[in-house]
C-alpha atoms as a PDB file:
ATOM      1  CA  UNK A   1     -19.653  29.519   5.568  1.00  0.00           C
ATOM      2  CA  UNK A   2     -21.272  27.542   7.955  1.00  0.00           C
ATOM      3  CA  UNK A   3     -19.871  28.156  11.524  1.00  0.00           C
ATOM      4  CA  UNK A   4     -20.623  24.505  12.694  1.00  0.00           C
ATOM      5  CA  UNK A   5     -18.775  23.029  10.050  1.00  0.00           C
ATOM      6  CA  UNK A   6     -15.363  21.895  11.037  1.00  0.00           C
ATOM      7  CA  UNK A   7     -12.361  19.684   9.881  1.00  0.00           C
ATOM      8  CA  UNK A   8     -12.792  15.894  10.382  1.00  0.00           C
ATOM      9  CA  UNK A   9      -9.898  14.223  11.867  1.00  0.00           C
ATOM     10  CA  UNK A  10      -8.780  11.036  10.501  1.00  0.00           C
ATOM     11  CA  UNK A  11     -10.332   8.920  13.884  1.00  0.00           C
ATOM     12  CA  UNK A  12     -13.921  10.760  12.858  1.00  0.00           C
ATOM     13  CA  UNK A  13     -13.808   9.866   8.985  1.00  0.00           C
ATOM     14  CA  UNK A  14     -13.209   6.053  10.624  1.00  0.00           C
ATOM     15  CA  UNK A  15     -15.941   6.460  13.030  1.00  0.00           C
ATOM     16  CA  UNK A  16     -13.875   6.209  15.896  1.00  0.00           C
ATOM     17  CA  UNK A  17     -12.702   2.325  14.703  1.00  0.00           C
ATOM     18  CA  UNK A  18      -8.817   1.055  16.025  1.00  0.00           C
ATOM     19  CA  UNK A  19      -6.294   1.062  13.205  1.00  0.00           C
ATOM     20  CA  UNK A  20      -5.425  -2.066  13.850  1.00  0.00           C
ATOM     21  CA  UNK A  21      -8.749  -4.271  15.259  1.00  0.00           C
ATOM     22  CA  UNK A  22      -8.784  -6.857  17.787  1.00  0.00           C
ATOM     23  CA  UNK A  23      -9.243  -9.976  15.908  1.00  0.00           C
ATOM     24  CA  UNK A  24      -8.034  -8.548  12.232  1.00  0.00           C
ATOM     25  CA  UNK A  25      -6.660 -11.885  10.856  1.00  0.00           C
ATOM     26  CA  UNK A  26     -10.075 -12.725  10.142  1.00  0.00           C
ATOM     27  CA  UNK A  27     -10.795  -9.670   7.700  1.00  0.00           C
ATOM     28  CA  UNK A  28      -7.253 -11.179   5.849  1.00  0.00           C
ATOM     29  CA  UNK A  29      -6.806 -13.849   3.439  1.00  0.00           C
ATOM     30  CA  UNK A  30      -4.792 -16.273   4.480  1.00  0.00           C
ATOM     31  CA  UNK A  31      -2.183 -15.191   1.704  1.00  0.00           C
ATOM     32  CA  UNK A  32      -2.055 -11.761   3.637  1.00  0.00           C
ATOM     33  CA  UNK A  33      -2.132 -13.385   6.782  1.00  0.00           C
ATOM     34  CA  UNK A  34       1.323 -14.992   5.926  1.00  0.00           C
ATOM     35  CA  UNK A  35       2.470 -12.128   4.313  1.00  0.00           C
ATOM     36  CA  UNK A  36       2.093 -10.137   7.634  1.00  0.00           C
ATOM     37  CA  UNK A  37       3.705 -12.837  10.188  1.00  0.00           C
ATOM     38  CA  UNK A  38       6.559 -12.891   7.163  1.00  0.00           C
ATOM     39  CA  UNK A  39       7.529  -9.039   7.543  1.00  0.00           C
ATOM     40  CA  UNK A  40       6.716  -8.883  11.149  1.00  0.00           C
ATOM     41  CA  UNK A  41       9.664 -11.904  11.183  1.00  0.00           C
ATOM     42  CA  UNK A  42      12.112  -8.826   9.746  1.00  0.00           C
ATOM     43  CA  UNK A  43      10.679  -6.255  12.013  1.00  0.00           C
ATOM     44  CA  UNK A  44       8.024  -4.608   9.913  1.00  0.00           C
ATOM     45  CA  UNK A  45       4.929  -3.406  11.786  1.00  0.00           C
ATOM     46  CA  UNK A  46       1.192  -3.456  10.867  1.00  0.00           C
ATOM     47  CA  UNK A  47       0.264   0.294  10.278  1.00  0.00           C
ATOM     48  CA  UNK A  48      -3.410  -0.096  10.351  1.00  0.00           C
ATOM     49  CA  UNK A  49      -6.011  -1.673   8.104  1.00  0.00           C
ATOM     50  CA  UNK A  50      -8.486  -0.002   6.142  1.00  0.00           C
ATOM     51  CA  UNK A  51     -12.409  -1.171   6.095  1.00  0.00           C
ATOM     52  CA  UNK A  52     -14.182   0.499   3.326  1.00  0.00           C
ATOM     53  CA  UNK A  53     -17.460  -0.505   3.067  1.00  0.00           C
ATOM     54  CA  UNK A  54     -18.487  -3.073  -0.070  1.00  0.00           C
ATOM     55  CA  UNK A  55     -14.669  -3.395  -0.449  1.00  0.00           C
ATOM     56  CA  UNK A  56     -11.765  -5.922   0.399  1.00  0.00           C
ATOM     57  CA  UNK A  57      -9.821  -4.431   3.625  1.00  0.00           C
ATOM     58  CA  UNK A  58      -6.475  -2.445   2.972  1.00  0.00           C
ATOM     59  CA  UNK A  59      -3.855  -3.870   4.764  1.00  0.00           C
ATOM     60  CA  UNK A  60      -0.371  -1.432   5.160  1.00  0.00           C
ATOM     61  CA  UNK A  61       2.851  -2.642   6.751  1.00  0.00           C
ATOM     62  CA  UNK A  62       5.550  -0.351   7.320  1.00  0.00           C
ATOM     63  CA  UNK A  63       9.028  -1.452   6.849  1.00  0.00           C
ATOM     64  CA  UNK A  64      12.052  -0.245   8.997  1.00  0.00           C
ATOM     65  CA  UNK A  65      12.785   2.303   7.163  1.00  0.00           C
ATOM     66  CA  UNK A  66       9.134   3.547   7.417  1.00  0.00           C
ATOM     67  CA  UNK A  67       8.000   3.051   3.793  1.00  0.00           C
ATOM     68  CA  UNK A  68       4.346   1.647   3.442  1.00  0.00           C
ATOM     69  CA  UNK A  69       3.432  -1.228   1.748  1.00  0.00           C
ATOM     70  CA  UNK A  70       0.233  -2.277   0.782  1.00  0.00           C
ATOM     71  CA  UNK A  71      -0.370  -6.110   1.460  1.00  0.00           C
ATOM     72  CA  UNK A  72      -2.799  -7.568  -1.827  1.00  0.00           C
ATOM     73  CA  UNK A  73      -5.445 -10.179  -1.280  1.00  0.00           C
ATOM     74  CA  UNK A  74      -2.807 -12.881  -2.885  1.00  0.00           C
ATOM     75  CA  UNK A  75      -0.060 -11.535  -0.639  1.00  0.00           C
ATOM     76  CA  UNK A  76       2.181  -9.561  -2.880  1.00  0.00           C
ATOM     77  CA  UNK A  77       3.217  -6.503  -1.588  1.00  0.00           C
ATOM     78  CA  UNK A  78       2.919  -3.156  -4.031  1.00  0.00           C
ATOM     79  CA  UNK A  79       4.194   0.339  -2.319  1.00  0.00           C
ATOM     80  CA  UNK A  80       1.573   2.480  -0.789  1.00  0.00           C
ATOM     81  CA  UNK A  81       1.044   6.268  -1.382  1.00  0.00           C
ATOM     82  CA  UNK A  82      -2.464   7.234  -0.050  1.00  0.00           C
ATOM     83  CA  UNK A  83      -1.531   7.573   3.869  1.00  0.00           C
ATOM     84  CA  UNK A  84      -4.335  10.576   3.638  1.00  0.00           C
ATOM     85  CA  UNK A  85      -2.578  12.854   5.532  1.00  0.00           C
ATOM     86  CA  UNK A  86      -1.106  10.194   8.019  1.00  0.00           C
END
């Protein structure tokens, strides 16, 4: 075992990038865009985005009872399991 190795926390694997960036509505289509002002309307918040490279962003709300939802490119929203460990 290689005593340098150690466990990557979730702000290394993102390379030290917000959750939620400065300027996000323009990574967002603007179906998503009114999807988000919609459920932050009923008090949801905006749990963080994800920016995988060569991909479309993953945008997760959580509602107020703290379930995550995924927010598709047309705006639908489809539950989200794969918090990583968050």
């Amino acid at each position: 075992m290689n005593p340098r190795a150690h466990h990557t926390t979730n702000s290394e694997q993102r390379g030290r990038l917000p959750e939620v960036p400065f300027g996000y509505e323009a990574l967002l289509t603007r179906e998503q865009r009114q999807q988000v002002d919609l459920c932050r309307g009923i008090g949801w918040v905006l749990q963080f985005i994800r920016r995988p490279e060569f991909h479309s962003p993953v945008v997760v709300m959580q509602d107020v009872a703290k379930k995550s939802w995924q927010v598709l490119d047309n705006g639908y929203l489809e539950a989200f399991h794969n918090l990583r460990g968050c």
